[in-house]
N, C-alpha and C. Protein backbone atom coordinates (compact mmCIF):
# COMPACT_ATOMS: atom_id res chain seq x y z
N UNK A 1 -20.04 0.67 -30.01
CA UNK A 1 -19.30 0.20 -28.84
C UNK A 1 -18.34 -0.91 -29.27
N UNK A 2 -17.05 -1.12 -28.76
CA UNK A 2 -16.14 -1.76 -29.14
C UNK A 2 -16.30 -3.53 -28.38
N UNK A 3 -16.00 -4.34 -29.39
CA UNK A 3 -16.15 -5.78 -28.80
C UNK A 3 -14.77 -6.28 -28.71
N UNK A 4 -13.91 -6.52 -27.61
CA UNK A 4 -12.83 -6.41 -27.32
C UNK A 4 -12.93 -8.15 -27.59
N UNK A 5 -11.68 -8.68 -27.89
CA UNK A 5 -11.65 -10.15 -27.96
C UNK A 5 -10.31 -10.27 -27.47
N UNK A 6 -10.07 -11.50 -27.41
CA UNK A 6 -8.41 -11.75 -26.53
C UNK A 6 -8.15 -12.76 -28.19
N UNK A 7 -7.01 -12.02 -28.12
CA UNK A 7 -5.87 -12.44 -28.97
C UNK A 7 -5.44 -13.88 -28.57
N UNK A 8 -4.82 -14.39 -29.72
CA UNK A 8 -4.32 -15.89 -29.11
C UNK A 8 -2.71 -15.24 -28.96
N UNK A 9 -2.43 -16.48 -28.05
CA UNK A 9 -0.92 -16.41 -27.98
C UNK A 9 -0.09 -16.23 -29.19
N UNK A 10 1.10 -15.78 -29.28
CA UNK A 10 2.01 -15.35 -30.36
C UNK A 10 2.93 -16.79 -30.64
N UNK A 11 2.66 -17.63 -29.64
CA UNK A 11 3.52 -18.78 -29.67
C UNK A 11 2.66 -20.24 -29.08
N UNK A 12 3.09 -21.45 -29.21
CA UNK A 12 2.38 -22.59 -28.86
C UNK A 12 2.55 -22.40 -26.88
N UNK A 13 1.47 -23.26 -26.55
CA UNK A 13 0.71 -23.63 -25.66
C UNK A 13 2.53 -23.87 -24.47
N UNK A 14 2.79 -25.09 -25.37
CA UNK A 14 3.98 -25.51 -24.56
C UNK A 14 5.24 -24.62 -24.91
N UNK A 15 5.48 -23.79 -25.49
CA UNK A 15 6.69 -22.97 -26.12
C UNK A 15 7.45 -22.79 -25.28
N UNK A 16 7.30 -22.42 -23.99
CA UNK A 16 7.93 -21.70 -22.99
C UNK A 16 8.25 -22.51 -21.46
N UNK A 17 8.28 -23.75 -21.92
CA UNK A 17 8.44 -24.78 -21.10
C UNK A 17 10.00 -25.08 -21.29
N UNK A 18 11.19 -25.42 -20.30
CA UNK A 18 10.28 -25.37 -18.84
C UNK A 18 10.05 -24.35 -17.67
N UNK A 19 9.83 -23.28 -18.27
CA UNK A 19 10.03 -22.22 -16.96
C UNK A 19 8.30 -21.94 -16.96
N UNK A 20 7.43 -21.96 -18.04
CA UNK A 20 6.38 -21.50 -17.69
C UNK A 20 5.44 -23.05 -18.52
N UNK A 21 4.87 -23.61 -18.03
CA UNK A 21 4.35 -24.82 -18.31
C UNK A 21 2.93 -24.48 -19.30
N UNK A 22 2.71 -25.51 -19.70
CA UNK A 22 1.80 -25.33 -20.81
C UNK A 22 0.53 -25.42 -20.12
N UNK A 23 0.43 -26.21 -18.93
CA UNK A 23 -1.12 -25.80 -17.94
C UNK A 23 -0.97 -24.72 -17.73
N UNK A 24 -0.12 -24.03 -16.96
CA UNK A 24 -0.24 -22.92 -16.94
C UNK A 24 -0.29 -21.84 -18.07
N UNK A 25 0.13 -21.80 -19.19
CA UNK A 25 -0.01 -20.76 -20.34
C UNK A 25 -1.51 -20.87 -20.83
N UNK A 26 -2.11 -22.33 -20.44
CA UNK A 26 -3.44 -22.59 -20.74
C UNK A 26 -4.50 -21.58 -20.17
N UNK A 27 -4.18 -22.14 -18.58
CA UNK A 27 -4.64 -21.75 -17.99
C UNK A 27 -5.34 -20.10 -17.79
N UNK A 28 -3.65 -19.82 -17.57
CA UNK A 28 -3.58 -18.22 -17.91
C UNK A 28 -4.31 -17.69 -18.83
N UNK A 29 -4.08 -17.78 -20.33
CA UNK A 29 -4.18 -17.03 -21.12
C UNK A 29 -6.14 -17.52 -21.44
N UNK A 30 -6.59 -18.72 -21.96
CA UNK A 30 -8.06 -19.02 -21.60
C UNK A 30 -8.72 -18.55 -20.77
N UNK A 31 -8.48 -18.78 -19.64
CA UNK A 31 -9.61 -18.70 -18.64
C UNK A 31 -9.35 -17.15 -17.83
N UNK A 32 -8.07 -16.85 -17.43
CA UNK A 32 -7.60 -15.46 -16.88
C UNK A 32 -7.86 -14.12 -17.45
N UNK A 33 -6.77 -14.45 -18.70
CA UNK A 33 -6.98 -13.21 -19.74
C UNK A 33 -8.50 -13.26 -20.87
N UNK A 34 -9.10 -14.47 -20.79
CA UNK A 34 -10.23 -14.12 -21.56
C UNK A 34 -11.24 -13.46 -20.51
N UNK A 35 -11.22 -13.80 -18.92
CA UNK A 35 -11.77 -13.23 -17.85
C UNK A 35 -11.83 -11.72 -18.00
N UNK A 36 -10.75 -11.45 -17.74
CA UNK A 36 -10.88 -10.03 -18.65
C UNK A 36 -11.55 -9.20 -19.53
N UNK A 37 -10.98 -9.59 -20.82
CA UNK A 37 -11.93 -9.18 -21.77
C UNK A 37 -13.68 -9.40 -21.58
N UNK A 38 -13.83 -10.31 -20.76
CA UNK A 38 -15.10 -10.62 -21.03
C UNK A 38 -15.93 -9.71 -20.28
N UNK A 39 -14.87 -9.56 -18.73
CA UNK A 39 -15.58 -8.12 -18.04
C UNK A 39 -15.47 -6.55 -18.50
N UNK A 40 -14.41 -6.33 -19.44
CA UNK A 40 -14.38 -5.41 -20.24
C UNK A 40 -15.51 -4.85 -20.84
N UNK A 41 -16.17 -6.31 -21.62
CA UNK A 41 -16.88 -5.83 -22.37
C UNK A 41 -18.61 -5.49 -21.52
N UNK A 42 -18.49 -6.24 -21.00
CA UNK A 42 -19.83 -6.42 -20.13
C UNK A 42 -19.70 -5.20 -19.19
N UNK A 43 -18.80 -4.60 -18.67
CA UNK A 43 -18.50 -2.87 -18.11
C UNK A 43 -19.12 -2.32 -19.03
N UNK A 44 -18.61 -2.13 -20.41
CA UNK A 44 -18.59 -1.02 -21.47
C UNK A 44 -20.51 -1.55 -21.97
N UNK A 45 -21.00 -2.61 -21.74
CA UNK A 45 -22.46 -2.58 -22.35
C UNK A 45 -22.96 -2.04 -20.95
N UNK A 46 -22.61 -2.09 -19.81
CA UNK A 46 -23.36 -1.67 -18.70
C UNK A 46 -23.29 -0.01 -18.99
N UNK A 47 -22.22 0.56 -19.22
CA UNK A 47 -22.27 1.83 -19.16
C UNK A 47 -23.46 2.52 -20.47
N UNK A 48 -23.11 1.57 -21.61
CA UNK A 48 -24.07 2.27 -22.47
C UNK A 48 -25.19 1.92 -22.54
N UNK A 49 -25.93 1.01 -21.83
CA UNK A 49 -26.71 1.10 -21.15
C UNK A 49 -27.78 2.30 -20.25
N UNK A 50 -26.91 2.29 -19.37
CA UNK A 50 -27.13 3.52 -18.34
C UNK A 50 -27.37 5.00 -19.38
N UNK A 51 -26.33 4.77 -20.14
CA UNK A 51 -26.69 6.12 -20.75
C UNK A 51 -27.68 6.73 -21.18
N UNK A 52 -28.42 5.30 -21.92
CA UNK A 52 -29.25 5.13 -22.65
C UNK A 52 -30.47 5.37 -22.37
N UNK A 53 -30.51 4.63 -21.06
CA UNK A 53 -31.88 4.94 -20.17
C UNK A 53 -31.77 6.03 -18.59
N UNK A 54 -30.21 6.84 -18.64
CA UNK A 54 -30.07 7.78 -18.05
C UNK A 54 -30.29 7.00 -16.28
N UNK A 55 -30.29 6.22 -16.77
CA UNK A 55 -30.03 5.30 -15.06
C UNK A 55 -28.36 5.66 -14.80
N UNK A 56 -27.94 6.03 -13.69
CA UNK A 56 -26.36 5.74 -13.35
C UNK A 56 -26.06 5.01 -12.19
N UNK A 57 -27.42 4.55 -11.85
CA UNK A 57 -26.99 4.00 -10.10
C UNK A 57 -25.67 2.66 -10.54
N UNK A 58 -25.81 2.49 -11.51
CA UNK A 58 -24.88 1.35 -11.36
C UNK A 58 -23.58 1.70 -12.56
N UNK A 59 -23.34 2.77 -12.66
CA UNK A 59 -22.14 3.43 -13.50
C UNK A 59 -20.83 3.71 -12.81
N UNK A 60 -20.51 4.00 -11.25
CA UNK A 60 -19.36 4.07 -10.92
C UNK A 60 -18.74 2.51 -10.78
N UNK A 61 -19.46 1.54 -10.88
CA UNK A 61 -19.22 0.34 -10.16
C UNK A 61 -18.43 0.06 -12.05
N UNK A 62 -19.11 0.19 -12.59
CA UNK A 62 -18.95 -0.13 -14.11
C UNK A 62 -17.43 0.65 -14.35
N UNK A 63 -17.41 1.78 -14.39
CA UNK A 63 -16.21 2.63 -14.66
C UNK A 63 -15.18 1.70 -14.09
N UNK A 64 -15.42 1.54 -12.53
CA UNK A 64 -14.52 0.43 -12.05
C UNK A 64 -13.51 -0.75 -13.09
N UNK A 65 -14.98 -1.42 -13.32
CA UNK A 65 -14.31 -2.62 -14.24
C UNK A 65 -14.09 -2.55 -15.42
N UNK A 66 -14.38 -1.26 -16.19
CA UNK A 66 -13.43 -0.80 -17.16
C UNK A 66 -11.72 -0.71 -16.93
N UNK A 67 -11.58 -0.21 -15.89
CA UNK A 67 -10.25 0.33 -15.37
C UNK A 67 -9.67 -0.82 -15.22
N UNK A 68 -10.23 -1.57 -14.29
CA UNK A 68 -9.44 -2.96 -13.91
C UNK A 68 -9.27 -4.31 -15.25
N UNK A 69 -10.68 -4.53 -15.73
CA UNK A 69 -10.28 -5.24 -16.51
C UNK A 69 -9.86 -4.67 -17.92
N UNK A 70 -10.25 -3.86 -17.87
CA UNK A 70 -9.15 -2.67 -19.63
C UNK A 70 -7.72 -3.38 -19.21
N UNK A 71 -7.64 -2.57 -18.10
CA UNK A 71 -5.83 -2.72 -17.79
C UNK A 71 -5.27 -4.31 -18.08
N UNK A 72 -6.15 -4.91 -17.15
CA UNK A 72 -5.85 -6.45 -17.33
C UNK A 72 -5.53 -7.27 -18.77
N UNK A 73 -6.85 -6.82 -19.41
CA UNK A 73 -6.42 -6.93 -21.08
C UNK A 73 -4.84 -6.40 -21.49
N UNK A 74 -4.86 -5.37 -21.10
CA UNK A 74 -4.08 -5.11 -22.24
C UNK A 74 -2.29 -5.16 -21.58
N UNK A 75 -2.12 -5.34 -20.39
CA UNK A 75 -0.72 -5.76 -19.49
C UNK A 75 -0.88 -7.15 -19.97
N UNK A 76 -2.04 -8.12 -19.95
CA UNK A 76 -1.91 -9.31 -20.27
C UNK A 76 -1.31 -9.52 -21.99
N UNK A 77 -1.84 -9.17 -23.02
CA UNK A 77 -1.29 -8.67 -23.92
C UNK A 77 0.03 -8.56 -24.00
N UNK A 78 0.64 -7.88 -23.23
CA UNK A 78 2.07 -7.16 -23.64
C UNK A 78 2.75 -8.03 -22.98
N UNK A 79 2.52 -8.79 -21.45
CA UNK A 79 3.24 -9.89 -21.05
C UNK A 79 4.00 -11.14 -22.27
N UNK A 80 2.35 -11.53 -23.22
CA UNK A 80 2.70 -12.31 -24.00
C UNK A 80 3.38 -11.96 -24.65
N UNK A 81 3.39 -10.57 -25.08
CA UNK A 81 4.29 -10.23 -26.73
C UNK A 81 5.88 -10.41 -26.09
N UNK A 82 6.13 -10.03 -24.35
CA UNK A 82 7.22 -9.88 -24.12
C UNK A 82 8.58 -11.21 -23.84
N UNK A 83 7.40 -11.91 -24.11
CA UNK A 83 8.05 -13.60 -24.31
C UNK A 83 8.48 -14.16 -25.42
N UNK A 84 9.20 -15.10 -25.51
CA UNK A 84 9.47 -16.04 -26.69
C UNK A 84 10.21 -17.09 -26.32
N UNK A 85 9.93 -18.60 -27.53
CA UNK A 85 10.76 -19.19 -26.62
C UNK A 85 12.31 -18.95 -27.37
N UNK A 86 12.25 -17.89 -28.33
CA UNK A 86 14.02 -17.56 -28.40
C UNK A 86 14.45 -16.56 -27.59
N UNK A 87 13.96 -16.35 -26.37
CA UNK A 87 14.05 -15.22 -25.52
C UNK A 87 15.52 -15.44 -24.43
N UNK A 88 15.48 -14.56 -23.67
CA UNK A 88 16.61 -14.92 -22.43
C UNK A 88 18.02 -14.24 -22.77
N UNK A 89 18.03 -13.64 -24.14
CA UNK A 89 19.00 -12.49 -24.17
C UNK A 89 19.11 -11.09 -22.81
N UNK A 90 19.89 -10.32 -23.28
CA UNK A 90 19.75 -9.02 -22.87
C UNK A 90 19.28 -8.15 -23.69
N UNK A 91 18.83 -7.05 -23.35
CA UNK A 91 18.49 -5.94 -24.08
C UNK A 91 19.42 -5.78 -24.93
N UNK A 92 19.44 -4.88 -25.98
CA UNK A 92 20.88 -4.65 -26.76
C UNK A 92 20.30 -2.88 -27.37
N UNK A 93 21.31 -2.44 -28.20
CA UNK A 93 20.57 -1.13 -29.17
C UNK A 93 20.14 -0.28 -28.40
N UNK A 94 19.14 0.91 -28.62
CA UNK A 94 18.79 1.95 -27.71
C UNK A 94 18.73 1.15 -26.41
N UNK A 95 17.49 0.47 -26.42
CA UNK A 95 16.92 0.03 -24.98
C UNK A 95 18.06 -0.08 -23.75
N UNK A 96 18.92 -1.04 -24.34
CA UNK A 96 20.35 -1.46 -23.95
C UNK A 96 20.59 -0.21 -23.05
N UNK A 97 21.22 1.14 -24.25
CA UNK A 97 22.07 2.20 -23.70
C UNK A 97 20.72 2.81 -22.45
N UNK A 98 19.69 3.16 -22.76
CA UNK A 98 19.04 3.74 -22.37
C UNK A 98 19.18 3.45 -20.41
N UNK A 99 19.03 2.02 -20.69
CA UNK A 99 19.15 1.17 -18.75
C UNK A 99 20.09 1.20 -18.38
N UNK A 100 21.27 1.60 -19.53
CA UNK A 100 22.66 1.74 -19.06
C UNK A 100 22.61 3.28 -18.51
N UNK A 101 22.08 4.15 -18.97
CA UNK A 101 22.00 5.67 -18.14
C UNK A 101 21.22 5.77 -17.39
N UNK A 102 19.91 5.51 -17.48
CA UNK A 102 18.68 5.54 -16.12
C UNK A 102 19.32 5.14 -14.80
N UNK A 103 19.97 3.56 -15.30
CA UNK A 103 19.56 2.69 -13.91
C UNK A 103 21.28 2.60 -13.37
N UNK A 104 21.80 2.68 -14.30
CA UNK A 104 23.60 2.43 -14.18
C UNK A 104 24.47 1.07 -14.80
N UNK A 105 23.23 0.22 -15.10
CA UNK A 105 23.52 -0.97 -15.53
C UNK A 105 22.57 -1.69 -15.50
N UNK A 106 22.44 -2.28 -16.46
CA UNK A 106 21.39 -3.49 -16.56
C UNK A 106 21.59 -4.57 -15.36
N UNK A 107 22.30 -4.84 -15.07
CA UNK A 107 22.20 -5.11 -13.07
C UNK A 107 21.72 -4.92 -12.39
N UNK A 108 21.68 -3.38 -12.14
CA UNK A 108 21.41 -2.74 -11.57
C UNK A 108 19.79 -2.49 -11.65
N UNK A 109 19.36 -2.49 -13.09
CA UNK A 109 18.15 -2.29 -13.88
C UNK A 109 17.01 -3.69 -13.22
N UNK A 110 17.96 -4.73 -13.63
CA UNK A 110 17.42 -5.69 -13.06
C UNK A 110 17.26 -6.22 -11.44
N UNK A 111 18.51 -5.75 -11.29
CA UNK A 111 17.64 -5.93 -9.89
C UNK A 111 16.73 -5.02 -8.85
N UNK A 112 16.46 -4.13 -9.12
CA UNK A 112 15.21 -3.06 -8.60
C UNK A 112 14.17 -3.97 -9.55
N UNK A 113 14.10 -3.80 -11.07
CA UNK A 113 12.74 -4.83 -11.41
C UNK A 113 12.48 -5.96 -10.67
N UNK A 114 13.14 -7.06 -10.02
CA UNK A 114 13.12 -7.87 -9.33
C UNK A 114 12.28 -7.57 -7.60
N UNK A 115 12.70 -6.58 -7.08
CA UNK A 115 12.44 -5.91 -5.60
C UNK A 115 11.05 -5.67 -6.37
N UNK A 116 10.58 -4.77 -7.51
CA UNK A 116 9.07 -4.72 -7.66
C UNK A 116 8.30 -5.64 -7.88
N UNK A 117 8.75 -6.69 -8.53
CA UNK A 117 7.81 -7.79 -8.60
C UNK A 117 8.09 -9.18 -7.32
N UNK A 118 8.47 -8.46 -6.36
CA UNK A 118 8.80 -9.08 -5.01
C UNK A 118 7.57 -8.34 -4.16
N UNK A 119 7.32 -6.73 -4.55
CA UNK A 119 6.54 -6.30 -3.77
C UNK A 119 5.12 -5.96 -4.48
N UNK A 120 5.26 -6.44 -5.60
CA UNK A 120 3.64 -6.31 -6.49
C UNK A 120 3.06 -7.03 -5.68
N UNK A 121 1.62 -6.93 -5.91
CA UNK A 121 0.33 -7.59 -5.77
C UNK A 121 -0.43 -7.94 -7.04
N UNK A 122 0.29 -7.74 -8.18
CA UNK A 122 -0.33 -7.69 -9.66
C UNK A 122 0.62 -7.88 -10.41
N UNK A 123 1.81 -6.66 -10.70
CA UNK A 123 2.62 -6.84 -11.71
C UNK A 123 3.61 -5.89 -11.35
N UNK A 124 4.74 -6.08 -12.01
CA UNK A 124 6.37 -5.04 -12.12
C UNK A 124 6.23 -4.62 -13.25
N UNK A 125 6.57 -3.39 -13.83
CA UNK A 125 6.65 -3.05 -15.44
C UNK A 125 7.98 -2.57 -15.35
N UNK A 126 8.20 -2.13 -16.08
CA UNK A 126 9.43 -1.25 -17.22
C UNK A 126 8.42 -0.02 -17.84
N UNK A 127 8.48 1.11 -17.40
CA UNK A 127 7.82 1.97 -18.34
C UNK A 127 8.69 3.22 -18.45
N UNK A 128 8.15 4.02 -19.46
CA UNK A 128 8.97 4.61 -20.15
C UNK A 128 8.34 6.51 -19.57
N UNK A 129 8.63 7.01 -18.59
CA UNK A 129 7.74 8.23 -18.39
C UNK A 129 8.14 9.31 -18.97
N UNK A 130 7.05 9.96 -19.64
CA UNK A 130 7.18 11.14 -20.39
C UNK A 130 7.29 12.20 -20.05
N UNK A 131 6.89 12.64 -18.47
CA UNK A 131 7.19 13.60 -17.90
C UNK A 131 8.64 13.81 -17.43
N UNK A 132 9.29 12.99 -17.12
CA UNK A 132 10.89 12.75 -16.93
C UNK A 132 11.51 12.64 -17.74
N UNK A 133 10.95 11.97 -18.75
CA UNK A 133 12.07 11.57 -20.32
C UNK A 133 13.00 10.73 -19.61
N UNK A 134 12.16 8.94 -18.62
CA UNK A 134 13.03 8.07 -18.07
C UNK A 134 12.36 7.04 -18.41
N UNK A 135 13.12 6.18 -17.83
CA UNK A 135 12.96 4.65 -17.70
C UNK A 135 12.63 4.54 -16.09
N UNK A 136 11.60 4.26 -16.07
CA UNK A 136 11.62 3.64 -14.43
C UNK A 136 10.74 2.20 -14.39
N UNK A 137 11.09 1.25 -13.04
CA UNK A 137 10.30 0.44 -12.32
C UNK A 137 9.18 0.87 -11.52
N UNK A 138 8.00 0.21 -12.14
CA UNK A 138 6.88 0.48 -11.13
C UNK A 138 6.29 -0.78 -10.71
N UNK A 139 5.81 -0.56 -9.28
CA UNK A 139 5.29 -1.83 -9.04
C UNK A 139 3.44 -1.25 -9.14
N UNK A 140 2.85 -2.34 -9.53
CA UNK A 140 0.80 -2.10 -10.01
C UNK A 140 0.23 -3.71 -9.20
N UNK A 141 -0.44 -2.57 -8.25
CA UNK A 141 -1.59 -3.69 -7.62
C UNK A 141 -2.40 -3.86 -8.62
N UNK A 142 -2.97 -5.55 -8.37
CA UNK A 142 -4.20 -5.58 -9.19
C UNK A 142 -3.67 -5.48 -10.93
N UNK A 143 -4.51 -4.52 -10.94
CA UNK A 143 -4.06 -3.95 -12.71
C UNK A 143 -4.01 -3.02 -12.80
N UNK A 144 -4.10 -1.91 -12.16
CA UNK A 144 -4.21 -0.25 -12.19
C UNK A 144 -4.39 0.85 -11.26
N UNK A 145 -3.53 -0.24 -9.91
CA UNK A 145 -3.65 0.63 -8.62
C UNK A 145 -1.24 0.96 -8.69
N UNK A 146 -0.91 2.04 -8.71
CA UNK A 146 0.24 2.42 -8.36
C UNK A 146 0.51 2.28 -10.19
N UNK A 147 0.11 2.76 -11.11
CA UNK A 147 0.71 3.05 -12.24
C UNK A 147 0.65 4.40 -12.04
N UNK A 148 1.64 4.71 -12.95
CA UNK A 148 2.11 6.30 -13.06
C UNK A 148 1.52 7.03 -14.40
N UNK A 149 0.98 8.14 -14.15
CA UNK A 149 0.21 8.79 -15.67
C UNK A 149 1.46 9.40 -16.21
N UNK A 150 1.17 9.67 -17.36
CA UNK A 150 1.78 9.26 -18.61
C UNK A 150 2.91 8.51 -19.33
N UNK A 151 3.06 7.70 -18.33
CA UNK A 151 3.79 6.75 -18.72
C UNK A 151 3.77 5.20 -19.63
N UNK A 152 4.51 4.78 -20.38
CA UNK A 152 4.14 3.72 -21.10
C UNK A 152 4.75 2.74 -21.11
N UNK A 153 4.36 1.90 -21.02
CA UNK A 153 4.53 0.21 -20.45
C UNK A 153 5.47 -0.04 -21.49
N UNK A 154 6.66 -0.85 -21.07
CA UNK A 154 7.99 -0.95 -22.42
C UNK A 154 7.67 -2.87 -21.67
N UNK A 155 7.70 -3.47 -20.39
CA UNK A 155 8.10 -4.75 -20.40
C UNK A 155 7.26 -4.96 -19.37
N UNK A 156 6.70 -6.38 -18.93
CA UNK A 156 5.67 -6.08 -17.97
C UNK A 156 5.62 -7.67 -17.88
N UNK A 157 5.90 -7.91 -15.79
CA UNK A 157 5.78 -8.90 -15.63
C UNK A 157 4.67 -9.11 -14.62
N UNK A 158 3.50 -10.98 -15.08
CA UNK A 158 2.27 -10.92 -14.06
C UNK A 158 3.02 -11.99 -12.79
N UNK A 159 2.75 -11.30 -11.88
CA UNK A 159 3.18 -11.55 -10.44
C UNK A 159 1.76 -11.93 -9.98
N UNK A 160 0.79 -12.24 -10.22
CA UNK A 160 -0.75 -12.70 -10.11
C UNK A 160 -0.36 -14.38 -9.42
N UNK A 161 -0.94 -14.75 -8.35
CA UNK A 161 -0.24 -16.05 -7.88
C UNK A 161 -0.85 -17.26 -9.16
N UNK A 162 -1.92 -16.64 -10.10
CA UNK A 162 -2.09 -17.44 -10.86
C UNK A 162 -1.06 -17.83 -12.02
N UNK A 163 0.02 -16.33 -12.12
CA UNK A 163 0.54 -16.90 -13.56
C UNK A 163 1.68 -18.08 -13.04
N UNK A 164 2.03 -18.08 -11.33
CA UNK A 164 3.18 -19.55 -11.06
C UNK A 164 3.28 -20.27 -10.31
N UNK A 165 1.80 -20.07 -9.49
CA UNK A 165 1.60 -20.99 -8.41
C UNK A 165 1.72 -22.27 -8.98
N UNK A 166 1.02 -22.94 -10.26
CA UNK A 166 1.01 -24.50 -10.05
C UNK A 166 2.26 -25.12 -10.46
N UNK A 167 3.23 -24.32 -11.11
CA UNK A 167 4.69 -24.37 -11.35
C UNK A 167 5.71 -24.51 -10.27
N UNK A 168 5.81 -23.06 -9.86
CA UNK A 168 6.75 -23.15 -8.67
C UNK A 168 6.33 -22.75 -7.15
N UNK A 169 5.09 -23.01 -6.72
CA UNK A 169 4.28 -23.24 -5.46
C UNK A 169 4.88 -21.30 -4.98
N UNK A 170 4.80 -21.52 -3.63
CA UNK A 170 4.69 -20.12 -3.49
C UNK A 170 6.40 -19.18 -3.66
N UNK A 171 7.15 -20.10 -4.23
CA UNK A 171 9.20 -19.49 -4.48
C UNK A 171 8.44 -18.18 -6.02
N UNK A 172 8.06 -17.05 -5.65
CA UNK A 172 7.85 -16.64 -6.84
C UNK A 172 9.26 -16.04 -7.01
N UNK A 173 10.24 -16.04 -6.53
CA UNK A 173 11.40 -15.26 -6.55
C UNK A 173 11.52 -16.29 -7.62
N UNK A 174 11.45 -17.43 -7.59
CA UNK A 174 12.40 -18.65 -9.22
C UNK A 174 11.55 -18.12 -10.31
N UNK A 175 10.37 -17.91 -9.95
CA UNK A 175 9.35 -17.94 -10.99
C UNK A 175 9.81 -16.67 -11.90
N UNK A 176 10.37 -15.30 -11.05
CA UNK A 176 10.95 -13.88 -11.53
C UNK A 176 11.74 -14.42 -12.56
N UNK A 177 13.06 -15.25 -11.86
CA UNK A 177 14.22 -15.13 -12.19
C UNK A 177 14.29 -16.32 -13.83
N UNK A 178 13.06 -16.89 -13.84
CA UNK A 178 12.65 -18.11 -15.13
C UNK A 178 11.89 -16.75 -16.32
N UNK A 179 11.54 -16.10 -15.73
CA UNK A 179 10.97 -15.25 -16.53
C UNK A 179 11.61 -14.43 -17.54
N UNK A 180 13.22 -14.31 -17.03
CA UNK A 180 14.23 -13.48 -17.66
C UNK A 180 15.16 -14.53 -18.55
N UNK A 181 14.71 -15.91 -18.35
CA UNK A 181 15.26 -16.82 -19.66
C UNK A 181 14.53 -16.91 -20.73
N UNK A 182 12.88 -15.94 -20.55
CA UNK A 182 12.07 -15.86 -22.08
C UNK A 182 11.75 -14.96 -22.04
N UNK A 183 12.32 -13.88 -21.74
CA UNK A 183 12.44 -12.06 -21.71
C UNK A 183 12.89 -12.10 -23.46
N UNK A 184 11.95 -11.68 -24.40
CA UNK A 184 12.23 -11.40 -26.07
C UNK A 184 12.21 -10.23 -26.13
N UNK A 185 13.80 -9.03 -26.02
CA UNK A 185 13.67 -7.56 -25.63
C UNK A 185 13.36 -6.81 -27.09
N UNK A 186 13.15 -8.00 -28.13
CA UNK A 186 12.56 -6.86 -29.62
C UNK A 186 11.27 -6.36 -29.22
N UNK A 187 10.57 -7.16 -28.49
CA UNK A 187 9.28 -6.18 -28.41
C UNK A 187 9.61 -5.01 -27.65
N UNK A 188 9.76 -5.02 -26.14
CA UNK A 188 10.06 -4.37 -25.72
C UNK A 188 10.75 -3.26 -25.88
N UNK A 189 11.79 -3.38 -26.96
CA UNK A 189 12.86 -2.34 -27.43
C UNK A 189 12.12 -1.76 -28.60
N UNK A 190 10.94 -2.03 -29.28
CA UNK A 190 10.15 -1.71 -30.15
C UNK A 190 9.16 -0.40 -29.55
N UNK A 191 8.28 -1.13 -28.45
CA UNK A 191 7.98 -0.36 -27.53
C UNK A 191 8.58 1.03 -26.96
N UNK A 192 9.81 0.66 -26.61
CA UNK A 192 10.43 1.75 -26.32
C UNK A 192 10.64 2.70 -27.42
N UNK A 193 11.13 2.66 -28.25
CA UNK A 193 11.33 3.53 -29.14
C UNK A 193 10.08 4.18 -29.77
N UNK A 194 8.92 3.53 -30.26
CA UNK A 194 8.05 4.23 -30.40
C UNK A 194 7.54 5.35 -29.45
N UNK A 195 8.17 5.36 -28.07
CA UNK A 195 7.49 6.00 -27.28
C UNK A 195 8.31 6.99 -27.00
N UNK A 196 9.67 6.92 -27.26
CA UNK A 196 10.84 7.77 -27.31
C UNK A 196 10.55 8.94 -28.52
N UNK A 197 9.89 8.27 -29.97
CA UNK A 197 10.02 9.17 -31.10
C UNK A 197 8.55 10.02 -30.71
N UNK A 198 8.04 9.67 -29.60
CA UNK A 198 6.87 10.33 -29.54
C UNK A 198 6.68 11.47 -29.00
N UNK A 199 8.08 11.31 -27.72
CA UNK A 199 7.90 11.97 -27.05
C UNK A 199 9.50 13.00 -26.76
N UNK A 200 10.51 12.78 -27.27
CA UNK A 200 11.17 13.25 -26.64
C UNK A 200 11.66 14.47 -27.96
């Protein structure tokens, strides 16, 4: 059985100040995203468990918090990679052209991502769907309610009132728009392409 651990940040505590504060990156990434993992793992011993002793009364509840906190792990994850504090460019290279044909313009791109993480309850992504061979915005309650199957996460923002309440109180619209001054689109554009040579 796998012992999932949370990664440290890719960058210091305060890096990303001042749009995302160092209580808060604390906060977040310690106590939130290790929350996670920790129910991850404690799902995955409950289930093998059950197996073990062929008990299941308590296995759908478990599957549950696989789903939720799996997801949580690993959107939390990709949030961080999608930061830096040399961030706040635009996309450029495939990714670039790619939002330039999907969406019509990175304007355009951006502002529908914006309307989803206006109407999340969890998070906005950027994913890349394989059944379309597109780029679309999705908005994900929680961690894994309104994602789309087979699709793969290229950029992914947490709209969780924890990642900007103690920052910018309840304006999460500033909190969006601070987010796109440490938007680092190499990961993201990394992302994408691996998922492009995979699939198209």
């Amino acid at each position: 059985m796998s012992d999932y651990e949370l990664p440290p940040l890719p960058y210091d505590y305060d890096a990303l100040e001042p749009h995302i504060s160092e209580q808060v990156l604390t906060w977040h990434h310690d106590t939130h995203h290790q929350g996670y993992v920790n129910g991850w793992n404690a799902a995955e011993e409950t289930l093998a468990e059950n197996r073990e002793e062929g008990d299941f009364s308590s296995s759908a509840s478990a599957i549950r918090n696989v789903t939720h906190n799996g997801s949580g792990h690993v959107l939390h994850d990709l949030f961080w990679q999608s930061m830096s504090p040399e961030g706040g460019d635009e996309p450029s290279g495939a990714l670039a052209d790619r939002i330039e044909e999907d969406f019509g313009s990175y304007d355009a791109w951006k502002g529908e991502f914006e309307a989803a993480a206006s109407a999340a309850g969890g998070w906005a992504l950027l994913v890349y769907d394989s059944h379309s061979n597109q780029l679309r915005n999705v908005v994900v309650d929680k961690h894994d309610q309104g994602a789309l199957w087979g699709s793969h996460p290229i950029l992914a923002l947490d709209v969780w009132e924890h990642s900007y309440y103690h920052d910018y109180g309840p304006a999460r619209g500033e909190f969006v728009e601070n987010f796109f001054e440490v938007v680092d689109w190499d990961e993201p554009s990394s992302r994408y392409e691996q998922a492009v040579e995979q699939f198209e």
